[in-house]
N, C-alpha and C. Protein backbone atom coordinates (compact mmCIF):
# COMPACT_ATOMS: atom_id res chain seq x y z
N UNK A 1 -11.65 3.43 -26.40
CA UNK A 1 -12.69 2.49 -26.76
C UNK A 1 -13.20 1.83 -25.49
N UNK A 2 -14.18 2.08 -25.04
CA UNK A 2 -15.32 1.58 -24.04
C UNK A 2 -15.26 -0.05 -24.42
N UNK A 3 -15.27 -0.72 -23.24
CA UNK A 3 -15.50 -2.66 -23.55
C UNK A 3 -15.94 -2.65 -22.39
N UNK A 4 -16.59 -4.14 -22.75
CA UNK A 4 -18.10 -4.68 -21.35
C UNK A 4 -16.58 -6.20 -21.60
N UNK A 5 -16.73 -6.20 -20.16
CA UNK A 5 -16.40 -7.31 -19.47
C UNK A 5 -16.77 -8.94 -18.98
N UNK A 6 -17.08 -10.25 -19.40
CA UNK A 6 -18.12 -10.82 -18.47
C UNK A 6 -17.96 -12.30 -18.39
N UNK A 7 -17.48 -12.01 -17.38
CA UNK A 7 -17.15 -13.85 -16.26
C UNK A 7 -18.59 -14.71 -16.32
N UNK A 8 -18.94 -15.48 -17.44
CA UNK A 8 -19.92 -16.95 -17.50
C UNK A 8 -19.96 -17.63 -16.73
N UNK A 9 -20.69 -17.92 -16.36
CA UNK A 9 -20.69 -19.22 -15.40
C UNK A 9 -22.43 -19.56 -15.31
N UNK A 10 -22.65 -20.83 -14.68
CA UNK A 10 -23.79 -21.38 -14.87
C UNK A 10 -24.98 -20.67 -13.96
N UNK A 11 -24.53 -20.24 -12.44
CA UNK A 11 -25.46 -19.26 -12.03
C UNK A 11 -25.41 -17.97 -12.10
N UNK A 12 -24.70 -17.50 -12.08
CA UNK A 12 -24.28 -15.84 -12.68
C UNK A 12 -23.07 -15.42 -13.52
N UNK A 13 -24.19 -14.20 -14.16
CA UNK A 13 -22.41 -14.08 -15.08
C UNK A 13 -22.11 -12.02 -14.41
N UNK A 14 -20.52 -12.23 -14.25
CA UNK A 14 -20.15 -10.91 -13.51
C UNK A 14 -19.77 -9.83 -15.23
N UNK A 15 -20.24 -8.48 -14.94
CA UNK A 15 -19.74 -7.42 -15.81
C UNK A 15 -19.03 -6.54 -15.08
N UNK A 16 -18.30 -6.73 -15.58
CA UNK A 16 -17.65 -5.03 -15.51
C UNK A 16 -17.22 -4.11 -16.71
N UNK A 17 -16.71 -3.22 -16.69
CA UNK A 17 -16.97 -2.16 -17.65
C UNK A 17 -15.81 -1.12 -17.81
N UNK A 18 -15.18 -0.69 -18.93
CA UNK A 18 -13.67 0.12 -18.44
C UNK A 18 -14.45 1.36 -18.86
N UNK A 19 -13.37 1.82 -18.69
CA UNK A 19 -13.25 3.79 -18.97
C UNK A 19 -13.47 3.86 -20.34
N UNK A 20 -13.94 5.15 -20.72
CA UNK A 20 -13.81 5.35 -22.29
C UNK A 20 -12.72 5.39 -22.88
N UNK A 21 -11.64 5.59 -22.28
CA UNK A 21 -10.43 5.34 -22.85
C UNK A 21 -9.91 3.95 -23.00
N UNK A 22 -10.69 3.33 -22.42
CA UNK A 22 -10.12 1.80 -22.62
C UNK A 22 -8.93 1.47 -21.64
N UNK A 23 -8.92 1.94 -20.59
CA UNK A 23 -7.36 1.90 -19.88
C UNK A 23 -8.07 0.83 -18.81
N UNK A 24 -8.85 1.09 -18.01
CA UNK A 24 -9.20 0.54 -16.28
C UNK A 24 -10.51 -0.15 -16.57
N UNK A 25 -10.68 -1.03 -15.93
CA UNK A 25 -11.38 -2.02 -15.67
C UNK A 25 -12.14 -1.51 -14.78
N UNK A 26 -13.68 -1.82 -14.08
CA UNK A 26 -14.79 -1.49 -12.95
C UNK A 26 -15.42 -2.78 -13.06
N UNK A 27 -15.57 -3.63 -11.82
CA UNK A 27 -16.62 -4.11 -11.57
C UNK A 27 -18.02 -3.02 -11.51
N UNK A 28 -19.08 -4.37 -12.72
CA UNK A 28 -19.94 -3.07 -12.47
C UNK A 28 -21.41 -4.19 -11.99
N UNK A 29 -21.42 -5.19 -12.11
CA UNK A 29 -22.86 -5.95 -11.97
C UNK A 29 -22.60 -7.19 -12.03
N UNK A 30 -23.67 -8.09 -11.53
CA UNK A 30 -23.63 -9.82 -12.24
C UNK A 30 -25.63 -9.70 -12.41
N UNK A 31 -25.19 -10.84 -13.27
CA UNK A 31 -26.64 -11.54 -13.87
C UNK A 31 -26.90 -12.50 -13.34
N UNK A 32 -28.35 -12.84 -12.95
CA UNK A 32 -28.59 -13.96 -12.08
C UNK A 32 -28.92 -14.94 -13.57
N UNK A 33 -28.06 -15.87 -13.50
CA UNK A 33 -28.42 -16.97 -14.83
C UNK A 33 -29.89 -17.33 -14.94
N UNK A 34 -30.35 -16.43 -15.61
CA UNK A 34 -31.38 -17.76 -15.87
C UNK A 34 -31.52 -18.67 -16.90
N UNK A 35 -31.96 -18.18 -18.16
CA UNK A 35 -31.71 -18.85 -19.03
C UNK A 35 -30.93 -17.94 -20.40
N UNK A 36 -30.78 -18.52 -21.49
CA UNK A 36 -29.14 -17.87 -22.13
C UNK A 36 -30.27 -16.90 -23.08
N UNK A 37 -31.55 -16.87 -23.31
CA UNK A 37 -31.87 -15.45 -24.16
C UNK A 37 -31.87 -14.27 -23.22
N UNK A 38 -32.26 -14.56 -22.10
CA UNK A 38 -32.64 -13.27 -20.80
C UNK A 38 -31.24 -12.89 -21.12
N UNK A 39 -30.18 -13.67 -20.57
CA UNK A 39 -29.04 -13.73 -19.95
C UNK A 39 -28.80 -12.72 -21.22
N UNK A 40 -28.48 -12.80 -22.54
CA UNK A 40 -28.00 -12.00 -23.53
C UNK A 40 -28.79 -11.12 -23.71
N UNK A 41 -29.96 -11.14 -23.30
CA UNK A 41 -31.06 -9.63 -23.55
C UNK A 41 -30.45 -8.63 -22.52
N UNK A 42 -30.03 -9.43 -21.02
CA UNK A 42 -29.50 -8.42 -20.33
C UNK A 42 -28.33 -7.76 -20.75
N UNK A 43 -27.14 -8.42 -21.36
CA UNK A 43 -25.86 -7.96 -21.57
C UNK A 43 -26.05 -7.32 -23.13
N UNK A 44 -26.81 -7.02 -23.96
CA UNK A 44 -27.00 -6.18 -25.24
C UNK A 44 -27.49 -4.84 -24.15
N UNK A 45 -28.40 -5.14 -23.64
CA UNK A 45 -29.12 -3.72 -22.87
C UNK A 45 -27.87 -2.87 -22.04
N UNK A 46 -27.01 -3.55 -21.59
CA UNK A 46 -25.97 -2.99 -20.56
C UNK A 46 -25.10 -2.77 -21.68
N UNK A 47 -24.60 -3.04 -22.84
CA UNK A 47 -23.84 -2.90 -23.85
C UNK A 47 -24.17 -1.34 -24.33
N UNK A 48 -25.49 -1.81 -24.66
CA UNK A 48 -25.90 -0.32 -25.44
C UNK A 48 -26.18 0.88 -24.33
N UNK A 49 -26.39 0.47 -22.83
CA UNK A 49 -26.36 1.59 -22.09
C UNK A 49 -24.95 2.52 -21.84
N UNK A 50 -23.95 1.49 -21.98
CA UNK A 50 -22.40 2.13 -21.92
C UNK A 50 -21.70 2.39 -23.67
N UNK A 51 -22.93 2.31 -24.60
CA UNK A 51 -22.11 2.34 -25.94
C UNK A 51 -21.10 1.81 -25.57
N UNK A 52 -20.58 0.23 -25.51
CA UNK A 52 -19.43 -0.40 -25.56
C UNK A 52 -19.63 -0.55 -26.83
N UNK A 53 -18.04 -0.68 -27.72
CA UNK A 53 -17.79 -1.34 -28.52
C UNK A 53 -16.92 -2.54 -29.00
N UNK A 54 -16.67 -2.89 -27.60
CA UNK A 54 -16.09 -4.56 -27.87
C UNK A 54 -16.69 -4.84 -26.20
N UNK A 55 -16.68 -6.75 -26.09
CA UNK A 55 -17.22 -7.24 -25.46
C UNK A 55 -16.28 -8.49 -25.62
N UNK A 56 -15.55 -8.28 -23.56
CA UNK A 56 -14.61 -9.47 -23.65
C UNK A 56 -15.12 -10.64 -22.89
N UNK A 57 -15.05 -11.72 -23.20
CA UNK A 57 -15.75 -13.00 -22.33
C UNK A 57 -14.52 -13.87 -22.30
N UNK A 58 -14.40 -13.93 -21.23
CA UNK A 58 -13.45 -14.75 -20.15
C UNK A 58 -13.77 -16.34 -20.55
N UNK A 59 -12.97 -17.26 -21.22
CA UNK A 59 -12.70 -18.64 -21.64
C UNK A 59 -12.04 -18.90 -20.46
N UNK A 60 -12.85 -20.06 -19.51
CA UNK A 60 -12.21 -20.85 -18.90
C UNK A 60 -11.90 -21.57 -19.13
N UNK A 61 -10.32 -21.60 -19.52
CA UNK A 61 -9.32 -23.03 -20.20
C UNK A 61 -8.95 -23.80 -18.64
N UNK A 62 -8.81 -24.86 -19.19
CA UNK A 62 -7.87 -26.02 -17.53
C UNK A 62 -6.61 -25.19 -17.98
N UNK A 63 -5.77 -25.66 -16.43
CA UNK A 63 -5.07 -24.81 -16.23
C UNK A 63 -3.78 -25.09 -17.13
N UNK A 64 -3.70 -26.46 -17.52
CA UNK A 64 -2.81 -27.01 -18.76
C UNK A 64 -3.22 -26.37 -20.25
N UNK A 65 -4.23 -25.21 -20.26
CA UNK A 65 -4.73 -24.49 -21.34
C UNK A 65 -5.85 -25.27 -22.75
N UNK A 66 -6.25 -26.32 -21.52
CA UNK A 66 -6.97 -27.38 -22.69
C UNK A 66 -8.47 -26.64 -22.20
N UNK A 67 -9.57 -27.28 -23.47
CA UNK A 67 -11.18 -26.73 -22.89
C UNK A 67 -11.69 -27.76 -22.51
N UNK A 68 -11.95 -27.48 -21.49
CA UNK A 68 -13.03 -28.59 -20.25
C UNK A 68 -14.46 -28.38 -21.25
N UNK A 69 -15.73 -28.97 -20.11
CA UNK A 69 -16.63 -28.79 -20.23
C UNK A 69 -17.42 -27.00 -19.80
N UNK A 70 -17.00 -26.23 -18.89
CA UNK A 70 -17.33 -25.32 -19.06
C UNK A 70 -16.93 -23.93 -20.30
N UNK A 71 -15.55 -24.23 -20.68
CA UNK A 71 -14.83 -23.45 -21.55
C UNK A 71 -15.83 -23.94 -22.65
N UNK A 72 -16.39 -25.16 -22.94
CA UNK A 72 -17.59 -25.44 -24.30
C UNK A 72 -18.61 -24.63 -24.20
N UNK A 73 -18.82 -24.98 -22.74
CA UNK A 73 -20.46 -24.12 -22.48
C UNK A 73 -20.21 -22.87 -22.80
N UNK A 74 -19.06 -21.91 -22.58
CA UNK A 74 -19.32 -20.18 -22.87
C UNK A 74 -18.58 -19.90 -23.92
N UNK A 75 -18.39 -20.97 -24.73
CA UNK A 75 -18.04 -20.61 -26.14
C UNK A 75 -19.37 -20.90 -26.90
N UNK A 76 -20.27 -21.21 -26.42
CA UNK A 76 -21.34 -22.07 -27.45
C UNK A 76 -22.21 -20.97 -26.95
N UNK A 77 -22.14 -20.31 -25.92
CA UNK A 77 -22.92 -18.95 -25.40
C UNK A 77 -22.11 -17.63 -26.04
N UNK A 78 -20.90 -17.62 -26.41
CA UNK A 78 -20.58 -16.61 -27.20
C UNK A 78 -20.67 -16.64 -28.56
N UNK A 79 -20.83 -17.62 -29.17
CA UNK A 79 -21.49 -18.03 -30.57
C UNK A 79 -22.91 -17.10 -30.11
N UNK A 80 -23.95 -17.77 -29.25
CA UNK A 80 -25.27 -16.94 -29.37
C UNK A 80 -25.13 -16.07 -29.46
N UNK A 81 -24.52 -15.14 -28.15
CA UNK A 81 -24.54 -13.95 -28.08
C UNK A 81 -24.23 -13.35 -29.46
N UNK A 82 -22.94 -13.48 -29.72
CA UNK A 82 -22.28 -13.04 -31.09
C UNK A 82 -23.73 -12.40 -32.33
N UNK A 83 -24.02 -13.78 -32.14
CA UNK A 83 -25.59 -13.86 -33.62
C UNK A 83 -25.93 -13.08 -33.20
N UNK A 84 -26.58 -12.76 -31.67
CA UNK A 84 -27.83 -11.82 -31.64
C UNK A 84 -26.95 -10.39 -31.63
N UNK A 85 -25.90 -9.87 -31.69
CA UNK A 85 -25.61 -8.25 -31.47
C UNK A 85 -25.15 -8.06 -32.75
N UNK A 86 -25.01 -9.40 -33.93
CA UNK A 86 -24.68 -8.88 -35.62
C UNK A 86 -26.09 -8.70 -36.01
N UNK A 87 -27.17 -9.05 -35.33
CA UNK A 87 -28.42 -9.18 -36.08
C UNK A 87 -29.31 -7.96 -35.23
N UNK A 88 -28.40 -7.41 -33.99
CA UNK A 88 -29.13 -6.15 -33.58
C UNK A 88 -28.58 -4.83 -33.61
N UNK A 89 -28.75 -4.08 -32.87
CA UNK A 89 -28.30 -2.34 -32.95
C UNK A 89 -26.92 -2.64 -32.81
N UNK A 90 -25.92 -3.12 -32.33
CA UNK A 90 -24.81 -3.23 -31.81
C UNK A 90 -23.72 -4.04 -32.75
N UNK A 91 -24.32 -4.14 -34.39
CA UNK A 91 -23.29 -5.30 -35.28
C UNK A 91 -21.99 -4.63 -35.39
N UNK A 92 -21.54 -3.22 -34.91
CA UNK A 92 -20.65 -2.76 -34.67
C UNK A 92 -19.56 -3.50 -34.07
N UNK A 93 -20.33 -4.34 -32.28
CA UNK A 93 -19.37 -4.07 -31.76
C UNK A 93 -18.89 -6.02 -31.73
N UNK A 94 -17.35 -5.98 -31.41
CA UNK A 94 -16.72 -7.13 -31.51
C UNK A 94 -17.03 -8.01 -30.77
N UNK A 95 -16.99 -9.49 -30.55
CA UNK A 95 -16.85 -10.05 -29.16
C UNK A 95 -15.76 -10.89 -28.94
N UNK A 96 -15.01 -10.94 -28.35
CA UNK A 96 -13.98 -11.37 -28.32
C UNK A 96 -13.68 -12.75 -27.02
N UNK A 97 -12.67 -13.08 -26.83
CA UNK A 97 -12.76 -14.21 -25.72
C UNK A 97 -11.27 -14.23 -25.10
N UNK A 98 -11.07 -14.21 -24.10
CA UNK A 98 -10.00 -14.01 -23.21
C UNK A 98 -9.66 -15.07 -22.43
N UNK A 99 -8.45 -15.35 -22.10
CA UNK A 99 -8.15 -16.33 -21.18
C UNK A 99 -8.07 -16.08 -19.33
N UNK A 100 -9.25 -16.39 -18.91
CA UNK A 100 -9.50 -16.06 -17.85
C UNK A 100 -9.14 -17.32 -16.60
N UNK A 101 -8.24 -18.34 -16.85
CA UNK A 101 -7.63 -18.66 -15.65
C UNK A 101 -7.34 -18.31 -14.55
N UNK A 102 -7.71 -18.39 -13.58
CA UNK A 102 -7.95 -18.58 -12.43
C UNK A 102 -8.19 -16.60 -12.19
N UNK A 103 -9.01 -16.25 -12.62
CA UNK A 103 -9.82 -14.98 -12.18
C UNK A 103 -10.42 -14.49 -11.85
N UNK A 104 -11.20 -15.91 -10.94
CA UNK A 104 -11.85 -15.79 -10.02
C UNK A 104 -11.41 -15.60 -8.57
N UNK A 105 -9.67 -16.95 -8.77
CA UNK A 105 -8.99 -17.13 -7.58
C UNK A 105 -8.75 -16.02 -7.42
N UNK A 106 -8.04 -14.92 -8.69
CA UNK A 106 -7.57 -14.23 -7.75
C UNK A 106 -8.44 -12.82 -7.28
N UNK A 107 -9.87 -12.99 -7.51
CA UNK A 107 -10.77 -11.78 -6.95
C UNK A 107 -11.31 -12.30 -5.66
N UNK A 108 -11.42 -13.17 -5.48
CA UNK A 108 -11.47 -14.01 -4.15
C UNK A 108 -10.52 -13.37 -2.99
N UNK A 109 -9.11 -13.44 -3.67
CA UNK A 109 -8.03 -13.23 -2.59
C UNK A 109 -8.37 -11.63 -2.58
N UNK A 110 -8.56 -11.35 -3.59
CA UNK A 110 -8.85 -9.76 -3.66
C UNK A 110 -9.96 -8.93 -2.40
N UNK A 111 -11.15 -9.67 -2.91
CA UNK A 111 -11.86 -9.19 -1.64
C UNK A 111 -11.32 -9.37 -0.38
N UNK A 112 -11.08 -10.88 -0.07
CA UNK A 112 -10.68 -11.50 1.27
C UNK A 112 -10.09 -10.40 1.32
N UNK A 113 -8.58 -10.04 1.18
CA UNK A 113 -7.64 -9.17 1.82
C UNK A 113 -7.98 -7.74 1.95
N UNK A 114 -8.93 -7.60 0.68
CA UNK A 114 -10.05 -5.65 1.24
C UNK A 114 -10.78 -5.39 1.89
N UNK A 115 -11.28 -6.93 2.79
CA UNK A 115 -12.18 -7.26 3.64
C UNK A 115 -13.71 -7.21 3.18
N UNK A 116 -13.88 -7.13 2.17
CA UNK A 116 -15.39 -7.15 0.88
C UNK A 116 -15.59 -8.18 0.99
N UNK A 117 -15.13 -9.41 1.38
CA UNK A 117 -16.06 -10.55 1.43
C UNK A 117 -15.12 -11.85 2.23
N UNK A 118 -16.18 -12.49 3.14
CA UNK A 118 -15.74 -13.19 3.97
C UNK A 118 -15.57 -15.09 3.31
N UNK A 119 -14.26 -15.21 3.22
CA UNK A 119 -14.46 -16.81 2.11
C UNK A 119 -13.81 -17.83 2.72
N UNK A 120 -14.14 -18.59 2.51
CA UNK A 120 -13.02 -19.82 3.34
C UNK A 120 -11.85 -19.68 1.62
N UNK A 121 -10.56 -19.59 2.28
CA UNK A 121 -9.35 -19.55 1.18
C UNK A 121 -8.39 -21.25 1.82
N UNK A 122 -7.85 -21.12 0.66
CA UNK A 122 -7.15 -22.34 1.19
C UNK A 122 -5.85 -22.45 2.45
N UNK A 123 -5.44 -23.20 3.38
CA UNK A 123 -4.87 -22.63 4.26
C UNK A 123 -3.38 -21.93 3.73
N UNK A 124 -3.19 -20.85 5.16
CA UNK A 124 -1.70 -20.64 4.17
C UNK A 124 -2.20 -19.42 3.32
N UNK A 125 -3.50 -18.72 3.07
CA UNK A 125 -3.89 -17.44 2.07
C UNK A 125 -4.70 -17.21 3.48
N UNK A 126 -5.79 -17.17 4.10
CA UNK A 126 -6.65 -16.40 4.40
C UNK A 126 -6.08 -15.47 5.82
N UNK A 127 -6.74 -14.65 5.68
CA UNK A 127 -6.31 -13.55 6.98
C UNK A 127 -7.29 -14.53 8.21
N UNK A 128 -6.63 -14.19 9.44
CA UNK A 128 -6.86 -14.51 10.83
C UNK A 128 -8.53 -14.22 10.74
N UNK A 129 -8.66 -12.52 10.49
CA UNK A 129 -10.10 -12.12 10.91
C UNK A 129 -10.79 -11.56 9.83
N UNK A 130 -10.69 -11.58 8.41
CA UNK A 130 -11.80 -10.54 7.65
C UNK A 130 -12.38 -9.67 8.50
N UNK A 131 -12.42 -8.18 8.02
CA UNK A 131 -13.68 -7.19 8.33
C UNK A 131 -14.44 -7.99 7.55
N UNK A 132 -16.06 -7.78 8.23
CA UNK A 132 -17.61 -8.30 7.24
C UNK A 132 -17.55 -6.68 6.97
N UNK A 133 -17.80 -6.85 5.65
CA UNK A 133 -18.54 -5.32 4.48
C UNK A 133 -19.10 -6.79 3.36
N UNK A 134 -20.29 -6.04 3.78
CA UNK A 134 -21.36 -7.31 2.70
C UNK A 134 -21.85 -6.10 1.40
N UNK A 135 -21.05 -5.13 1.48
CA UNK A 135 -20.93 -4.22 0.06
C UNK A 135 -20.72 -5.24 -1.24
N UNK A 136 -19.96 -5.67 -1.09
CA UNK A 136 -19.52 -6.75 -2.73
C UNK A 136 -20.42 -8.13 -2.33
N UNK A 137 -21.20 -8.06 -1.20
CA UNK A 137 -22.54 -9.24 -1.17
C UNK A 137 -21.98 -10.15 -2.21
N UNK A 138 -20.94 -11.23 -1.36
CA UNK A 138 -21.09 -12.76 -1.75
C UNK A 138 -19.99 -12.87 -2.85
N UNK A 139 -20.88 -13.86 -3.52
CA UNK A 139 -20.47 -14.77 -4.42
C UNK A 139 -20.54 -13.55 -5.88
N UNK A 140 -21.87 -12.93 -5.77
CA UNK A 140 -22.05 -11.51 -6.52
C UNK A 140 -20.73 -10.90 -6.91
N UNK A 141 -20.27 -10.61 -5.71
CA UNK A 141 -19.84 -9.68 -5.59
C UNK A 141 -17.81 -10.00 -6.49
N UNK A 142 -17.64 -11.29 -6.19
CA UNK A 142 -17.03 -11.96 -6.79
C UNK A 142 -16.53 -12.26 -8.35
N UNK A 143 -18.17 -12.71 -8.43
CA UNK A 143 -18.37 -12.40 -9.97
C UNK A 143 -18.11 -11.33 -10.73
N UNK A 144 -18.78 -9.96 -10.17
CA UNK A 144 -18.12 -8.71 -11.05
C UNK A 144 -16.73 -8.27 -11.17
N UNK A 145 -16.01 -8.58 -9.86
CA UNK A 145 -14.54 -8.60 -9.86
C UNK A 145 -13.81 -9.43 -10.74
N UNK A 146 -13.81 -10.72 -10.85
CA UNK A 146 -13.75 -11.40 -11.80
C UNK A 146 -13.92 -11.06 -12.82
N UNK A 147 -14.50 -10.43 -13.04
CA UNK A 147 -15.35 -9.97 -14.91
C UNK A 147 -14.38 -8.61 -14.99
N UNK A 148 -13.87 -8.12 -14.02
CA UNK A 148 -13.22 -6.94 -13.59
C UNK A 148 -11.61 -7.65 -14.15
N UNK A 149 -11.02 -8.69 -13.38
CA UNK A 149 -9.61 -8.80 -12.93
C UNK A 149 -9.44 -9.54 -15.26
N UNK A 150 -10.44 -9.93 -15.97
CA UNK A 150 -10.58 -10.30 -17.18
C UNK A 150 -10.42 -9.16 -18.02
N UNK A 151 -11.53 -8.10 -17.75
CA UNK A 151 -11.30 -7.28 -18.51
C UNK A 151 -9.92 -6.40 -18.72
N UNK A 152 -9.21 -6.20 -17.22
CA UNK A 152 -8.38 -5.74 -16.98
C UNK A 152 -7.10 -6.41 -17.74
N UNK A 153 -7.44 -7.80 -17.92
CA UNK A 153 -5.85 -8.84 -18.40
C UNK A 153 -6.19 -8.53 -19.95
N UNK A 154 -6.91 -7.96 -20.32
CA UNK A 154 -7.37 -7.81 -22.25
C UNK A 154 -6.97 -6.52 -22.13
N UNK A 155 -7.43 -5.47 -21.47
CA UNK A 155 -6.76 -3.93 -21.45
C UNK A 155 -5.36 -4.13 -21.93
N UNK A 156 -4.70 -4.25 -20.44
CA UNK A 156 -3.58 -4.37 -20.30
C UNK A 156 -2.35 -5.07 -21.52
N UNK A 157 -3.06 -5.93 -22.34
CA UNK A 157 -2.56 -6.49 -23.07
C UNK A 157 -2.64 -5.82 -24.40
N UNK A 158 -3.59 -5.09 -24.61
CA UNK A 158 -4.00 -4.14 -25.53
C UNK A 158 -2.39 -2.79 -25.49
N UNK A 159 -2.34 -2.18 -23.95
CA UNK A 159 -1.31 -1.70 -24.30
C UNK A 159 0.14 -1.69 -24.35
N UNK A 160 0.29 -3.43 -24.27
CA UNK A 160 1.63 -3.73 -24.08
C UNK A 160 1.65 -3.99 -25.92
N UNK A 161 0.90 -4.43 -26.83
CA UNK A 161 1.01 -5.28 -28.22
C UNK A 161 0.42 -3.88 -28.96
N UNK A 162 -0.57 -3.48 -28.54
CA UNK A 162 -1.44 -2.64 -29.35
C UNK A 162 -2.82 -3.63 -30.56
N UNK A 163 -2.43 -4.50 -30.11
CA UNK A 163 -3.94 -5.51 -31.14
C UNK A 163 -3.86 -6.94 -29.58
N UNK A 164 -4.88 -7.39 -29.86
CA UNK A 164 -5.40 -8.65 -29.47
C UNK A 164 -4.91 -9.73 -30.05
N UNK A 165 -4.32 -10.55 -28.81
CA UNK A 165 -4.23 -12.03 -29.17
C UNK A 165 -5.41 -12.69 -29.03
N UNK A 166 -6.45 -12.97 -30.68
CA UNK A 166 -7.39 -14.04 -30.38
C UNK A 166 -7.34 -15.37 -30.00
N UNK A 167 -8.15 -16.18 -29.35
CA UNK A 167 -8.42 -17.59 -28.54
C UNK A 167 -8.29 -18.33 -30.00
């Protein structure tokens, strides 16, 4: 089973995308936020280009597992989304919500140490010298990993249980 991946956030949201088997995770893109119909017109179009049939979105809980103010904002954006893919070609496919704590931190450390992107880390993590490869370009580049290191923690969990723990 094919699933779309995707790290929310207020200026971009990162996708990535697994195998048809459902095993591996790919960073595959981010969305430049603009506003939340584009934003979901883009991710139905990338849905239906990979025939996904589930769609995991990364809940940023505080790290005590409570919902802040952003964990509201991309639950109240997965409500939209939700409406618009039961009311379009895609009422097939699920959407689901994942606990994506700190999955950004750790695509951050990820690049830093593959040398894909140059970041200030906190002291005590960052390497002496990063290689620059502006391949994963930025903050971008971040984002899809992220949407990557999410999809990957819902896989993975898929084949340790065989069903989903819902939020």
């Amino acid at each position: 089973m094919r699933s779309l991946g995707l790290d929310v956030g207020d200026r971009r949201t990162g996708v990535a995308v697994s195998d048809t088997g459902g095993i591996i995770a790919f960073s595959l893109t981010t969305i430049a936020s603009g506003n939340e119909d584009t934003d979901i017109d883009d991710i139905i179009r990338i849905a239906e280009r990979y025939e996904v049939e589930r769609i995991v979105v990364g809940l940023p809980l505080s790290l005590n597992g409570e919902l802040g103010p952003q964990a509201k904002k991309v639950m109240s954006f997965v409500q939209k989304l939700s409406l618009r893919i039961k009311q379009g070609s895609l009422s097939e496919v699920e959407v689901k919500m994942w606990d994506e704590r700190l999955s950004t931190v750790a695509a951050e450390h990820m690049l830093v140490e593959s040398g894909g992107a140059e970041r200030k880390l906190p002291r005590g993590t960052r390497k002496k010298k990063p290689k620059k490869n502006y391949n994963s370009s930025g903050k971008d580049g971040i984002d899809a990993v992220a949407a990557a290191f999410i999809l990957q923690g819902f896989l993975d969990s898929q084949g340790e249980t065989g069903q989903c723990q819902a939020l």
